[in-house]
N, C-alpha and C. Protein backbone atom coordinates (compact mmCIF):
# COMPACT_ATOMS: atom_id res chain seq x y z
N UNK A 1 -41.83 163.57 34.32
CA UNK A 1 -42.62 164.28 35.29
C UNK A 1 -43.99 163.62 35.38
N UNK A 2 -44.33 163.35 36.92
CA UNK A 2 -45.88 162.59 37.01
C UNK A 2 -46.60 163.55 37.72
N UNK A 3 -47.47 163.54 38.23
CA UNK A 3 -48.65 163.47 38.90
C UNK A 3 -48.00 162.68 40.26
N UNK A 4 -48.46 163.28 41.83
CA UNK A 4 -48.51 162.36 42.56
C UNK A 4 -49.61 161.63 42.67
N UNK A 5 -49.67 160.98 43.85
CA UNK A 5 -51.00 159.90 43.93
C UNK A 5 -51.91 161.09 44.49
N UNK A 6 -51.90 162.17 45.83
CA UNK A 6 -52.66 163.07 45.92
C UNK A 6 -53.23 164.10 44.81
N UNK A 7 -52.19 164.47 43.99
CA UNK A 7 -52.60 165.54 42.81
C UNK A 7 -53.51 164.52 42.20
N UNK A 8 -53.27 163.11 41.38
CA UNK A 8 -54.15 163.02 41.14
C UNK A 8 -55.59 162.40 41.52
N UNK A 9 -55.80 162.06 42.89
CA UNK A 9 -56.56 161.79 43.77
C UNK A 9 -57.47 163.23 43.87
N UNK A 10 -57.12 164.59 43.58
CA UNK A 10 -58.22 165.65 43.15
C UNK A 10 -58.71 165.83 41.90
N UNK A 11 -57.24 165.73 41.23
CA UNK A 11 -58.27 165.88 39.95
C UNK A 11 -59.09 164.76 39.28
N UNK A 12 -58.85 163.38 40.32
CA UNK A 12 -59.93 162.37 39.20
C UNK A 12 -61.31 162.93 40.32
N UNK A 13 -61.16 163.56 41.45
CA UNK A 13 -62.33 163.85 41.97
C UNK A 13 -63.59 164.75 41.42
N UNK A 14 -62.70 165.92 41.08
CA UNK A 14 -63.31 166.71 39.95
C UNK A 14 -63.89 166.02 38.87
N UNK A 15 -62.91 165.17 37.94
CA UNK A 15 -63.37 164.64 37.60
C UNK A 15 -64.62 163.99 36.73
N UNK A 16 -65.07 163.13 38.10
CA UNK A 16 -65.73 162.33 38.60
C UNK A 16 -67.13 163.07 38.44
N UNK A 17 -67.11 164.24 39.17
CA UNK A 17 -68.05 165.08 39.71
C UNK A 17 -68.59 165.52 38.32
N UNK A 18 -67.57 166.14 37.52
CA UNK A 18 -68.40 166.43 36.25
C UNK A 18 -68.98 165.73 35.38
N UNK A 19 -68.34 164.19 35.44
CA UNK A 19 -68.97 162.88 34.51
C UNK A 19 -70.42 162.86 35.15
N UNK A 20 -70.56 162.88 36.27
CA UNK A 20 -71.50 162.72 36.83
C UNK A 20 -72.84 163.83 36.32
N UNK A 21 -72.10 164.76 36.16
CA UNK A 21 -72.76 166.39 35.79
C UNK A 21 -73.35 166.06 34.38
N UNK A 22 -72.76 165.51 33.51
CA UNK A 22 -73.17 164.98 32.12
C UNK A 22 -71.88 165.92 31.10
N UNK A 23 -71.32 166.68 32.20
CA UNK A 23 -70.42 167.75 31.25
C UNK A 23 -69.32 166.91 30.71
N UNK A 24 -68.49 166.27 31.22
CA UNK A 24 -66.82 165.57 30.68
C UNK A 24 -66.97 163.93 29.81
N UNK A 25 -66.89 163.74 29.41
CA UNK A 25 -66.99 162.26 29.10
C UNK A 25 -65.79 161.34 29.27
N UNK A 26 -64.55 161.90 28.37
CA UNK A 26 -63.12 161.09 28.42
C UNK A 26 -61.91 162.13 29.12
N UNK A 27 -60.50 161.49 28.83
CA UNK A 27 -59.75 161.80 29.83
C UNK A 27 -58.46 161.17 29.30
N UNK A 28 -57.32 162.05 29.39
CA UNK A 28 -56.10 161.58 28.74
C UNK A 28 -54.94 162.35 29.72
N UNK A 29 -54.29 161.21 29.80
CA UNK A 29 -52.85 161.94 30.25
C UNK A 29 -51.86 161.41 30.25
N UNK A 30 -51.08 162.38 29.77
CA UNK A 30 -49.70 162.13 28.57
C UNK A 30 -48.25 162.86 30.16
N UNK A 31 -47.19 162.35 30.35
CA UNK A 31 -45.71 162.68 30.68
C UNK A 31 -45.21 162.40 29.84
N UNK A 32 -44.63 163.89 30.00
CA UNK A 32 -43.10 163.88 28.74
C UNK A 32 -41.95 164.25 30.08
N UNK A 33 -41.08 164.56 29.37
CA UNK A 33 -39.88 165.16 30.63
C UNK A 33 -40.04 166.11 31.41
N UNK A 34 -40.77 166.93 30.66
CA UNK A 34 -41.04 168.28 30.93
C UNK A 34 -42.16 168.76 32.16
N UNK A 35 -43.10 167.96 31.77
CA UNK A 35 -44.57 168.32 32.26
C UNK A 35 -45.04 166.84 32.15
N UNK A 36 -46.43 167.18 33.18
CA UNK A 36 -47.80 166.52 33.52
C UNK A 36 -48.95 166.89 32.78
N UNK A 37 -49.83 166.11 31.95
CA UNK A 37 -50.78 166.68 31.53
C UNK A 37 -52.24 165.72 31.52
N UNK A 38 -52.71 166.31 32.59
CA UNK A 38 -54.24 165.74 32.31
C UNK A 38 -55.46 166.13 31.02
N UNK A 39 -55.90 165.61 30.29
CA UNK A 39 -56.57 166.28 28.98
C UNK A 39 -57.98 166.27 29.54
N UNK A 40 -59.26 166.73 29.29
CA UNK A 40 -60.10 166.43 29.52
C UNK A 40 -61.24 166.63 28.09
N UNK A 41 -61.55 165.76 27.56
CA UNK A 41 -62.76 165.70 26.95
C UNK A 41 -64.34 165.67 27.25
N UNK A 42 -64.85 166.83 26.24
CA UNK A 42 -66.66 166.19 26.06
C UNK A 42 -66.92 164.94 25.71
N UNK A 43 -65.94 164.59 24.43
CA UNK A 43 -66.57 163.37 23.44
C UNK A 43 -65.14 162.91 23.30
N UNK A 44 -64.70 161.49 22.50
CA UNK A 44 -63.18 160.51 22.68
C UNK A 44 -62.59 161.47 21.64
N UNK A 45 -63.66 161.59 20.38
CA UNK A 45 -62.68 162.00 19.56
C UNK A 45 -62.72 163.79 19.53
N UNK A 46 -63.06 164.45 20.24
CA UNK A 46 -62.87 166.17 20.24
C UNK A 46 -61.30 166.52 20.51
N UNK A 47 -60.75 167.42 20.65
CA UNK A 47 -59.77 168.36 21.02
C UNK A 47 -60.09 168.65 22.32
N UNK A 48 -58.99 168.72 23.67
CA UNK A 48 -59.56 168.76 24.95
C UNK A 48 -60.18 169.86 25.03
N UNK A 49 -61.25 170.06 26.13
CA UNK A 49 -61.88 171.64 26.49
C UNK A 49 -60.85 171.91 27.48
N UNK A 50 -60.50 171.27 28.31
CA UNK A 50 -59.28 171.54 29.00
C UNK A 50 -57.85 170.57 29.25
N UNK A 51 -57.20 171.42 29.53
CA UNK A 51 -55.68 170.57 30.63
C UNK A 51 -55.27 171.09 31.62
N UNK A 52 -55.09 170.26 32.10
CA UNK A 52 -54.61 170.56 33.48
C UNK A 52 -52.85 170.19 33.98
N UNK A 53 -52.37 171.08 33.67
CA UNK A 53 -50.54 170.56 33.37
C UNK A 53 -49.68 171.12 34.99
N UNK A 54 -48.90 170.11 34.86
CA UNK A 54 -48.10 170.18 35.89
C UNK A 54 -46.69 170.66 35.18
N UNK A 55 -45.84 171.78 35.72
CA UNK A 55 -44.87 172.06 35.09
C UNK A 55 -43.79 172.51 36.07
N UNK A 56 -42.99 171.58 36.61
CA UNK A 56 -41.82 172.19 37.82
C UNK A 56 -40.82 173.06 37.47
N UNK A 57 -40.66 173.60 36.09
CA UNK A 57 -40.06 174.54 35.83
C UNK A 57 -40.70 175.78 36.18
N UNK A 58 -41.78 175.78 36.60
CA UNK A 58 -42.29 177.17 36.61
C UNK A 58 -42.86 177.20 38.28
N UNK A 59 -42.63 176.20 38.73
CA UNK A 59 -43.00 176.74 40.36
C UNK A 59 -41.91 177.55 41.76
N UNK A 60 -41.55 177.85 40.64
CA UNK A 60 -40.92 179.26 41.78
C UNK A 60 -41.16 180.93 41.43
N UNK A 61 -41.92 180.52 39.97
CA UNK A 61 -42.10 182.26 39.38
C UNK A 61 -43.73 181.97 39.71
N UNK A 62 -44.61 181.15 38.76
CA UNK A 62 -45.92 181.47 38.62
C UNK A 62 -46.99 180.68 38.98
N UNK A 63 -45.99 179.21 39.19
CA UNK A 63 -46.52 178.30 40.20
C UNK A 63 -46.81 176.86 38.98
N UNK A 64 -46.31 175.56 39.64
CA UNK A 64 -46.41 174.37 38.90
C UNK A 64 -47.55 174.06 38.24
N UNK A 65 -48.44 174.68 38.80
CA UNK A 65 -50.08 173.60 38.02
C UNK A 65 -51.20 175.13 36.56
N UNK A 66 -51.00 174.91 36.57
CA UNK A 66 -52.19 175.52 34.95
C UNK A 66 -53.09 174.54 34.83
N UNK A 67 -54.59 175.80 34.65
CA UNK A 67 -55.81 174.89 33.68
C UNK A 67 -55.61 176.26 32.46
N UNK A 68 -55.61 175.08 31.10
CA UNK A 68 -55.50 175.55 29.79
C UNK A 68 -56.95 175.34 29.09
N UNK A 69 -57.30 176.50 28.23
CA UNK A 69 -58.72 175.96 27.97
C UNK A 69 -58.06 175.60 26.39
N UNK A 70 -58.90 175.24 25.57
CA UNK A 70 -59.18 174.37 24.62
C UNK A 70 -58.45 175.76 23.28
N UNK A 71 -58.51 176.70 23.52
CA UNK A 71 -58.17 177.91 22.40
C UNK A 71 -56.34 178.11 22.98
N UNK A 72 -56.00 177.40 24.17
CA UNK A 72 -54.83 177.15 24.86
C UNK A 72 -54.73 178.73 25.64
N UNK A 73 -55.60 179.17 25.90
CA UNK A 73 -55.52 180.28 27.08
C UNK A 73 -55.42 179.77 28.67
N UNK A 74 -54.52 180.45 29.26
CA UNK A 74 -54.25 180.06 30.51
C UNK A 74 -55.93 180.89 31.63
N UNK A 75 -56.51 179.77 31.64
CA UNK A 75 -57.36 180.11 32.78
C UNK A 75 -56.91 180.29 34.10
N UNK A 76 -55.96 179.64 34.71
CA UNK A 76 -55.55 179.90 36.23
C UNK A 76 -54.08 179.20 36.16
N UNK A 77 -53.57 179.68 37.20
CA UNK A 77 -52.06 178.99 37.43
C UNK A 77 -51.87 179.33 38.58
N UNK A 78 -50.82 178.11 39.48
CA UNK A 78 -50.71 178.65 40.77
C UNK A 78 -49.64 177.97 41.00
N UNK A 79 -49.65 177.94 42.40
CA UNK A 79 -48.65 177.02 43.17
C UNK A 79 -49.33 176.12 44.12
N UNK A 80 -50.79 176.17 44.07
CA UNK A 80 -51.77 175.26 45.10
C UNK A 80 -52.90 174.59 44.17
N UNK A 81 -52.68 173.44 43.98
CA UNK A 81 -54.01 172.31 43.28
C UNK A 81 -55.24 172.54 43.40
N UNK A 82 -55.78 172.61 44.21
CA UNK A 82 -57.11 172.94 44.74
C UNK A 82 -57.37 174.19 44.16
N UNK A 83 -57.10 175.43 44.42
CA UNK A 83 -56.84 176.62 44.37
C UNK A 83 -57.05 177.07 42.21
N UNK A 84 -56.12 175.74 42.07
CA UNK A 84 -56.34 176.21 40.77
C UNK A 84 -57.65 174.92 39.88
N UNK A 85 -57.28 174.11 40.52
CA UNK A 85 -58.60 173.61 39.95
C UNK A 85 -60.36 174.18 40.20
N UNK A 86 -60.60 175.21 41.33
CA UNK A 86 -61.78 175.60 41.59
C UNK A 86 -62.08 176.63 40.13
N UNK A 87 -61.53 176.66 39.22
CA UNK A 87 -62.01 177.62 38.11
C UNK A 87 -63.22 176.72 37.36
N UNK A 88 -62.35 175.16 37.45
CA UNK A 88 -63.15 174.48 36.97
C UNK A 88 -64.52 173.85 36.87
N UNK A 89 -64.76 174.38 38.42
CA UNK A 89 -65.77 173.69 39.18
C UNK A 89 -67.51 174.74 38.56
N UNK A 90 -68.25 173.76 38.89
CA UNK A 90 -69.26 174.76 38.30
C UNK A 90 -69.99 175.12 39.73
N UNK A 91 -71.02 176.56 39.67
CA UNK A 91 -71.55 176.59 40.68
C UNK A 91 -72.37 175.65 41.06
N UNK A 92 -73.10 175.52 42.39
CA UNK A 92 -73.98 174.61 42.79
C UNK A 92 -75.49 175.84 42.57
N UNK A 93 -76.51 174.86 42.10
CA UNK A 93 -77.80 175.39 41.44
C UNK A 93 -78.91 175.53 42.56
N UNK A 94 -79.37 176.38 42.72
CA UNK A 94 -80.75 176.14 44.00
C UNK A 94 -81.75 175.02 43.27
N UNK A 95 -82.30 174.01 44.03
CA UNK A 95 -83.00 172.92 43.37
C UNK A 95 -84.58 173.90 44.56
């Protein structure tokens, strides 16, 4: 199981956005048979703060994509990418 080129064409956008933020530093992602898993790190060597897993066994009950936080609690799950990656996103700050 992969990632398409669009799925991950958002999430390196996100990303991106948070490297930029000073929040994410590294980035791992592992296919097994099963699932997709994007990891996301503060630092190379931490435990991820999040993942972001793709799982086609589950998109007809609760929906293919999950963000998992780091204690492995399901923060969001869906059946739409976007949709579930906005948990991740931080607000925008009045400058």
């Amino acid at each position: 199981m992969t990632f398409d080129r669009r799925e991950l064409d958002r999430i390196l956008d996100l990303y991106g956005r948070m490297v930029a933020c000073g929040e994410w530093r590294d980035y791992a992602i592992d296919f097994t048979r099963d699932k997709a898993v994007f990891s996301i790190f503060r630092r190379a060597l931490d435990v991820p703060l999040y993942r972001i897993e793709k799982d086609p066994r589950l998109a007809r009950r609760q929906g293919a994509y999950a963000v998992v936080s780091q204690t492995g609690l399901i923060l969001k799950r869906g059946h739409d990418l976007p949709r579930v990656l906005a948990v991740l996103e931080k607000p925008l700050r009045e400058v």
